[in-house]
C-alpha atoms as a PDB file:
ATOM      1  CA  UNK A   1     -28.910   8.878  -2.808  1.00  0.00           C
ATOM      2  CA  UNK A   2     -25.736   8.965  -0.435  1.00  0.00           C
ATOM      3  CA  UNK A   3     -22.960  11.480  -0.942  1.00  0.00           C
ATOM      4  CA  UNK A   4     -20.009  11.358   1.286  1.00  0.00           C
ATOM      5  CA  UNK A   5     -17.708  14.484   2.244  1.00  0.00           C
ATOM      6  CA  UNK A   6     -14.971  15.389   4.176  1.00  0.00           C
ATOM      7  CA  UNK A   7     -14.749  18.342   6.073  1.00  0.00           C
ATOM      8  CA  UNK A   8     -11.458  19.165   8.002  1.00  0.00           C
ATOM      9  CA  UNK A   9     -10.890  15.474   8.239  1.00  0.00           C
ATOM     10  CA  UNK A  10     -14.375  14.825   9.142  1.00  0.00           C
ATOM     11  CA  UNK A  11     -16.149  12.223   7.421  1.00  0.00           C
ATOM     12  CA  UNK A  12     -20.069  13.298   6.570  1.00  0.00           C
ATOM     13  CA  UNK A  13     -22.906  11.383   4.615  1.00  0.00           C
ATOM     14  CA  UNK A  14     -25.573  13.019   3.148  1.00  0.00           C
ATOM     15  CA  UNK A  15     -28.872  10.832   2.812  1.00  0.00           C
ATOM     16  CA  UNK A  16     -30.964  12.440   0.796  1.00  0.00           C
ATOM     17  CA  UNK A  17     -29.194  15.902   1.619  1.00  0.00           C
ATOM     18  CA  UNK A  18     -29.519  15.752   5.397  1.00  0.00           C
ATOM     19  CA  UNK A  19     -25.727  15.392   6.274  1.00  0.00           C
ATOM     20  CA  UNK A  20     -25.344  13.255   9.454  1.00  0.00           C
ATOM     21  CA  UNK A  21     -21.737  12.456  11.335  1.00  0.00           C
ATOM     22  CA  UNK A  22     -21.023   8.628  12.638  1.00  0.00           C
ATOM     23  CA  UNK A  23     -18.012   8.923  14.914  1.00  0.00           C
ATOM     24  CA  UNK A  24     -17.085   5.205  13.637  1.00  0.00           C
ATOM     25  CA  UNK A  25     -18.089   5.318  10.328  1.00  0.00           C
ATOM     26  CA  UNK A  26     -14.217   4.239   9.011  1.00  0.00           C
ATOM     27  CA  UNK A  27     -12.983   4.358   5.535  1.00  0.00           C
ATOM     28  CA  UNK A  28     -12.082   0.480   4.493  1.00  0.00           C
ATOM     29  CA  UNK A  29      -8.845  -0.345   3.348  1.00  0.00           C
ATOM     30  CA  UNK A  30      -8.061  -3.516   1.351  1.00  0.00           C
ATOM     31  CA  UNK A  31      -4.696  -4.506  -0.486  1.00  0.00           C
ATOM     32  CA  UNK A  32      -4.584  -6.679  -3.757  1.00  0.00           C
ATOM     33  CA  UNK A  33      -1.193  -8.285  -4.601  1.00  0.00           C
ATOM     34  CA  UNK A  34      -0.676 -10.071  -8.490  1.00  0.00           C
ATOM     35  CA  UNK A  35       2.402 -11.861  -9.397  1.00  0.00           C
ATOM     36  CA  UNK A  36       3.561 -12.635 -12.324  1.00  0.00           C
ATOM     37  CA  UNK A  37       6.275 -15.306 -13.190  1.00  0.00           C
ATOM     38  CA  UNK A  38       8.028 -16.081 -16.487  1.00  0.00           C
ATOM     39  CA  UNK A  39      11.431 -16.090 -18.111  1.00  0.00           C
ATOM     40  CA  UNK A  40      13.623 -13.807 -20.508  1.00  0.00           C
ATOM     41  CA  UNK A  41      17.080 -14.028 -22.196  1.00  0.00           C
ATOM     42  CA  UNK A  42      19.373 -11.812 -20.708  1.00  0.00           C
ATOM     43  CA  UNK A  43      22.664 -10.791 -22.038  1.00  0.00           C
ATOM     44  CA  UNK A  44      25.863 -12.422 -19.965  1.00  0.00           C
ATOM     45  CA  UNK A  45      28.418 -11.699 -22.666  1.00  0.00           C
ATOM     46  CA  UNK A  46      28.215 -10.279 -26.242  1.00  0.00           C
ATOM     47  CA  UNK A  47      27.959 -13.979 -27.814  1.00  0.00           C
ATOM     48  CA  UNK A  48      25.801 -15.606 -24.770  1.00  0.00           C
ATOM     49  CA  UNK A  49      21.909 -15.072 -23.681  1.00  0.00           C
ATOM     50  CA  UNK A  50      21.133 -17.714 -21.008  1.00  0.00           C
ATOM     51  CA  UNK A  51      17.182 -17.543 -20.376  1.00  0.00           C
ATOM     52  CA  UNK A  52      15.995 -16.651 -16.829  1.00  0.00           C
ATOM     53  CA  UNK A  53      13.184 -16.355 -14.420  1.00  0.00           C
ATOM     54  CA  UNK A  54      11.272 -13.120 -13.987  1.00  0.00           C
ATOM     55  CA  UNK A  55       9.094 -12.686 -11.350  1.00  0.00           C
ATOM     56  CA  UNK A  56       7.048  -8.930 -10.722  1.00  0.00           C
ATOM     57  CA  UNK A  57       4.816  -8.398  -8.187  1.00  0.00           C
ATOM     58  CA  UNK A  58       2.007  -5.616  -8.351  1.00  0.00           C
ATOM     59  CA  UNK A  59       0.363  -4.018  -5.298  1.00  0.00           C
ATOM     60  CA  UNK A  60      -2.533  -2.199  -5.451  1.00  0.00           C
ATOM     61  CA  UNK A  61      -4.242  -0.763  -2.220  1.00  0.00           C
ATOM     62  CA  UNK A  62      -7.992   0.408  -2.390  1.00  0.00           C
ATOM     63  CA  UNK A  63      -9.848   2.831   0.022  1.00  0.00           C
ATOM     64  CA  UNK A  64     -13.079   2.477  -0.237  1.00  0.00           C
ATOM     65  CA  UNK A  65     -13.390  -0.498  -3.546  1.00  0.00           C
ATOM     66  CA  UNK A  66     -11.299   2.629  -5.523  1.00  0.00           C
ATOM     67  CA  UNK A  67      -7.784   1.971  -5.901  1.00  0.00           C
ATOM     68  CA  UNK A  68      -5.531   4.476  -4.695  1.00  0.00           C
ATOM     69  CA  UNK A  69      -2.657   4.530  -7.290  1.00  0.00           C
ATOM     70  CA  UNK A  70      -4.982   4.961 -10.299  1.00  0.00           C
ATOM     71  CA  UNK A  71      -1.883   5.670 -12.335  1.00  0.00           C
ATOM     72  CA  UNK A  72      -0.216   1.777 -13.618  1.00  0.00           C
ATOM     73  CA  UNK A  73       3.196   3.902 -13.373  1.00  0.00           C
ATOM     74  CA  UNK A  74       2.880   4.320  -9.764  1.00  0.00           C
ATOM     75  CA  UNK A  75       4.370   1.770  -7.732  1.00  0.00           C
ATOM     76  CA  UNK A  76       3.418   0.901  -3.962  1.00  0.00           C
ATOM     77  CA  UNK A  77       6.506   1.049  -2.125  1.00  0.00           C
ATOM     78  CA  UNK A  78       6.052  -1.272   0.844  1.00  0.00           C
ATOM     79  CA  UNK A  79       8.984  -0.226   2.931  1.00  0.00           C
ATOM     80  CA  UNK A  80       7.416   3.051   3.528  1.00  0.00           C
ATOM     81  CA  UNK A  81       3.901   1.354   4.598  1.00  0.00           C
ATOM     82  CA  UNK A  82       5.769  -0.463   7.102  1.00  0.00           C
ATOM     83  CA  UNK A  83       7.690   2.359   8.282  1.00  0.00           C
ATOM     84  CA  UNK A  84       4.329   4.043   8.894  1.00  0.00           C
ATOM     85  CA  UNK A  85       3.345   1.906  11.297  1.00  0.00           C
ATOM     86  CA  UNK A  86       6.146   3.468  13.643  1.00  0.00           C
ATOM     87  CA  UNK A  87       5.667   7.063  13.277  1.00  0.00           C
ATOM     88  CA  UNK A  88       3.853   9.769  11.981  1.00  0.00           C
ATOM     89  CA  UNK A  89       4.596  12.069   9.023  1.00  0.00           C
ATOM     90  CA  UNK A  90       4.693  11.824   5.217  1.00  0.00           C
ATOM     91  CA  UNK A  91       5.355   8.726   3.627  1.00  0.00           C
ATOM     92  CA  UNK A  92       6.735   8.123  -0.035  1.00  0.00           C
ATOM     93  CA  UNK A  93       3.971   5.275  -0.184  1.00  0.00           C
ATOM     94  CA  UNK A  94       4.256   5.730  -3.822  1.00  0.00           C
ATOM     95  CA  UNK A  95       6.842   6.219  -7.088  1.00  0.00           C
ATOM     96  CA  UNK A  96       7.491   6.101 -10.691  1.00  0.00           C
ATOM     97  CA  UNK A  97       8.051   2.739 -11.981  1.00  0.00           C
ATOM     98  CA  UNK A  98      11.067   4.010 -13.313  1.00  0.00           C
ATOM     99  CA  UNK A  99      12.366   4.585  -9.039  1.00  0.00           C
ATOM    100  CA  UNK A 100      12.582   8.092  -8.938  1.00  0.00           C
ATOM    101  CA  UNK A 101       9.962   9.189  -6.830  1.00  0.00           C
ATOM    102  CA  UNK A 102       9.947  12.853  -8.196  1.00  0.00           C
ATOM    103  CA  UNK A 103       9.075  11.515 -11.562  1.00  0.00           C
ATOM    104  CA  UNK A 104       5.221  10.126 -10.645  1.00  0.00           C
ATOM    105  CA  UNK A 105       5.424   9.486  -6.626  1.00  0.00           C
ATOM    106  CA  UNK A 106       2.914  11.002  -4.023  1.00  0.00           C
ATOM    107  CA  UNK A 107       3.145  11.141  -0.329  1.00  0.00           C
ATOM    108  CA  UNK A 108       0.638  10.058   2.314  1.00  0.00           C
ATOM    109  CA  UNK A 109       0.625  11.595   5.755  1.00  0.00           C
ATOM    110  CA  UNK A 110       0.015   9.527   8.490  1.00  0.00           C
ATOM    111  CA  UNK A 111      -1.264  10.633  11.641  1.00  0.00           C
ATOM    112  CA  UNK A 112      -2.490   8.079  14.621  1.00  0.00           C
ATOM    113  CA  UNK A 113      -5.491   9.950  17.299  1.00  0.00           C
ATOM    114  CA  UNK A 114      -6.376   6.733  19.758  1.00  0.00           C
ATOM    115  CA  UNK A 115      -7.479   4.099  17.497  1.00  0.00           C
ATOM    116  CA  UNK A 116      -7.862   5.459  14.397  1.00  0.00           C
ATOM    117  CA  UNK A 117      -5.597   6.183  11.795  1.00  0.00           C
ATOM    118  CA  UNK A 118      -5.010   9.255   9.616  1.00  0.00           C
ATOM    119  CA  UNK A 119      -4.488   9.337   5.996  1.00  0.00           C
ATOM    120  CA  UNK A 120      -4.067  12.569   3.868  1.00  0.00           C
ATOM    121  CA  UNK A 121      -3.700  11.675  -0.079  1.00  0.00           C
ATOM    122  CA  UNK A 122      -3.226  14.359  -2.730  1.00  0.00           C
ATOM    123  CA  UNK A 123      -3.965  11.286  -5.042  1.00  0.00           C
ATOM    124  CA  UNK A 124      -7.389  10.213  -4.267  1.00  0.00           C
ATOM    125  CA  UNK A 125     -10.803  11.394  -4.732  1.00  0.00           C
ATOM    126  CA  UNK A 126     -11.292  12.355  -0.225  1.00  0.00           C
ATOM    127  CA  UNK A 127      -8.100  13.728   0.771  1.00  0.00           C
ATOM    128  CA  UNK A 128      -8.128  12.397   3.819  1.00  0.00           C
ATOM    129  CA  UNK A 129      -9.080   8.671   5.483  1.00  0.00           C
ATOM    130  CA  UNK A 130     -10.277   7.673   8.550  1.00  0.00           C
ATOM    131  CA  UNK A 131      -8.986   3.892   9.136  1.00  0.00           C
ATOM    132  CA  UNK A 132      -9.340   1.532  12.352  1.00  0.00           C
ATOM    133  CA  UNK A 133      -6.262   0.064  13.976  1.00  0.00           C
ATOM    134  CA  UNK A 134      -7.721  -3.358  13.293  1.00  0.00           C
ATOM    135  CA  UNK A 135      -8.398  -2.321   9.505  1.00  0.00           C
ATOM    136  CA  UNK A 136      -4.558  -1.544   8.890  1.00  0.00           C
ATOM    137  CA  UNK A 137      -3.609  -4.277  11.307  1.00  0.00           C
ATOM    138  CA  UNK A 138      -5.252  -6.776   9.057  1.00  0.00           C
ATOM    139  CA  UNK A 139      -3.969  -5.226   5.407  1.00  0.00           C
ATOM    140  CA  UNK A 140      -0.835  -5.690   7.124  1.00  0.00           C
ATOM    141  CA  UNK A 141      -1.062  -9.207   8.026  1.00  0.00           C
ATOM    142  CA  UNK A 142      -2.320 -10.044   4.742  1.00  0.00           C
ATOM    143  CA  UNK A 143       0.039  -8.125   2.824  1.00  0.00           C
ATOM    144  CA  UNK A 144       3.225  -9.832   5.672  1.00  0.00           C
ATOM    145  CA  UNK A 145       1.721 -13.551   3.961  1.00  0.00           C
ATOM    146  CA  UNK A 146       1.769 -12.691   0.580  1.00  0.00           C
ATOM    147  CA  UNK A 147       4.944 -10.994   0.469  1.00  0.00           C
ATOM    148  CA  UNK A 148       6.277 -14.203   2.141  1.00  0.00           C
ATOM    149  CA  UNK A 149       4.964 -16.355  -0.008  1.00  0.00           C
ATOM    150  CA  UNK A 150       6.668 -13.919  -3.169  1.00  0.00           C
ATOM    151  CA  UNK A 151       9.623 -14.419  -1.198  1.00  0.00           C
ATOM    152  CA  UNK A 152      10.004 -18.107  -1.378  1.00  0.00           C
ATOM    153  CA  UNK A 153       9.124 -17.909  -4.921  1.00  0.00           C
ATOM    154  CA  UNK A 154      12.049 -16.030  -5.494  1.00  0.00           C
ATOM    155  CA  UNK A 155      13.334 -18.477  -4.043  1.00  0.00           C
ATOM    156  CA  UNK A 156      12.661 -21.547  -5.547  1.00  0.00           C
ATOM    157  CA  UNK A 157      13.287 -19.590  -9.075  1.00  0.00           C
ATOM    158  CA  UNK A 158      16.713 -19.031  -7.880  1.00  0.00           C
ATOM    159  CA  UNK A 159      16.582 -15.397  -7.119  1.00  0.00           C
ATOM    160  CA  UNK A 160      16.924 -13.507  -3.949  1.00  0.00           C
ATOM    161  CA  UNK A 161      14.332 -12.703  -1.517  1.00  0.00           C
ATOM    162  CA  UNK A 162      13.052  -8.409  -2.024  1.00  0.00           C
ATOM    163  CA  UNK A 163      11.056  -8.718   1.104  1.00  0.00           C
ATOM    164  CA  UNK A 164      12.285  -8.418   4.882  1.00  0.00           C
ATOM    165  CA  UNK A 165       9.597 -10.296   6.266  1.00  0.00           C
ATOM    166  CA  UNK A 166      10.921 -10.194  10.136  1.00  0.00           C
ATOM    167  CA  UNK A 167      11.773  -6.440   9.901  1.00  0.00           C
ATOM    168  CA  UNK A 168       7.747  -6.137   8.650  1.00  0.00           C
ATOM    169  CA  UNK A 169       6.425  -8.389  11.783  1.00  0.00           C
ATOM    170  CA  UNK A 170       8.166  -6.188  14.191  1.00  0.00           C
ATOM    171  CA  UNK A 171       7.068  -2.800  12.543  1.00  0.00           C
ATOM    172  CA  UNK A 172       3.771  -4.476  13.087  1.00  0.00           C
ATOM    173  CA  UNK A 173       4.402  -5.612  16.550  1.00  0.00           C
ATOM    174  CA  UNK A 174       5.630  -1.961  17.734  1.00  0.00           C
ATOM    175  CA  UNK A 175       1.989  -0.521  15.410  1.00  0.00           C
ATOM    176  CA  UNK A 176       0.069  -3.036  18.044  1.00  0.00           C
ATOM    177  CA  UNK A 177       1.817  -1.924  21.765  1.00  0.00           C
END
């Protein structure tokens, strides 16, 4: 049977309740993204409905194979992953669906010691993660493709682009120096 705890942001197992520390033994952090695409009638005037495209886009991270907004009604708010990358400090990574973070958001608290990053979560079952640089480097790469890739969708459905994909590459860029 393994158990894992963490103690002052120190990640044990227990195997068979002899509790052993592995310096690299990193939390893994993966990123899911769904899209959905149809249309709806939308009112222009009080007599005219013209039909249009919808597209919505769900992002769901996991730590671990558990997925950190267990709540549908939060919302990943990517903005604030990629301003993460820059700094340290608490991040609005998630709100309400309805936008007002007060409503259903959390914060995570990012810290950065050599080449592993920090997260504290009041939301999820460890408060705290221990992630590689390469692990977030990768969720962000991944996450920088698909978002693209939403983008032109938008796009080619005639609506405008939500994601600043060059403003994303160079958060990542300054995350790698």
């Amino acid at each position: 049977m393994v158990n894992a705890l963490n103690i002052l942001g120190i990640k044990l197992r227990a195997v068979s309740d002899v509790w052993t520390f592995k310096k690299k033994d990193y939390d893994k952090l993966t990123v899911k993204v769904f899209v959905d695409v149809s249309k709806k009638y939308i009112n222009v005037s009080k007599h005219k409905r013209i039909l249009t495209p919808v597209i919505n886009e769900r992002i769901y991270l996991y730590i671990n194979d558990i997925r950190l907004n267990e709540d549908e009604d939060e919302v990943f708010v990517v903005t604030e992953f990629y301003n993460s990358l820059t700094s340290q400090g608490k991040f609005p990574m998630f709100t309400c669906s309805c936008g007002i973070f007060g409503c259903g958001g959390f914060y995570i608290d990012v810290h950065y010691k050599d080449d592993i990053v920090i997260w504290g979560a009041e939301q999820s079952t460890y408060k705290k993660h221990l992630f590689s640089r390469g692990n977030i480097r990768l969720i962000t790469e991944q996450l920088i493709i698909k978002l693209a890739e939403i983008n032109d969708l938008r796009r080619e459905n005639g609506l405008k682009a939500n994601h600043d994909i060059e403003v994303f590459k160079t958060k990542l860029e300054i995350f790698l120096k």
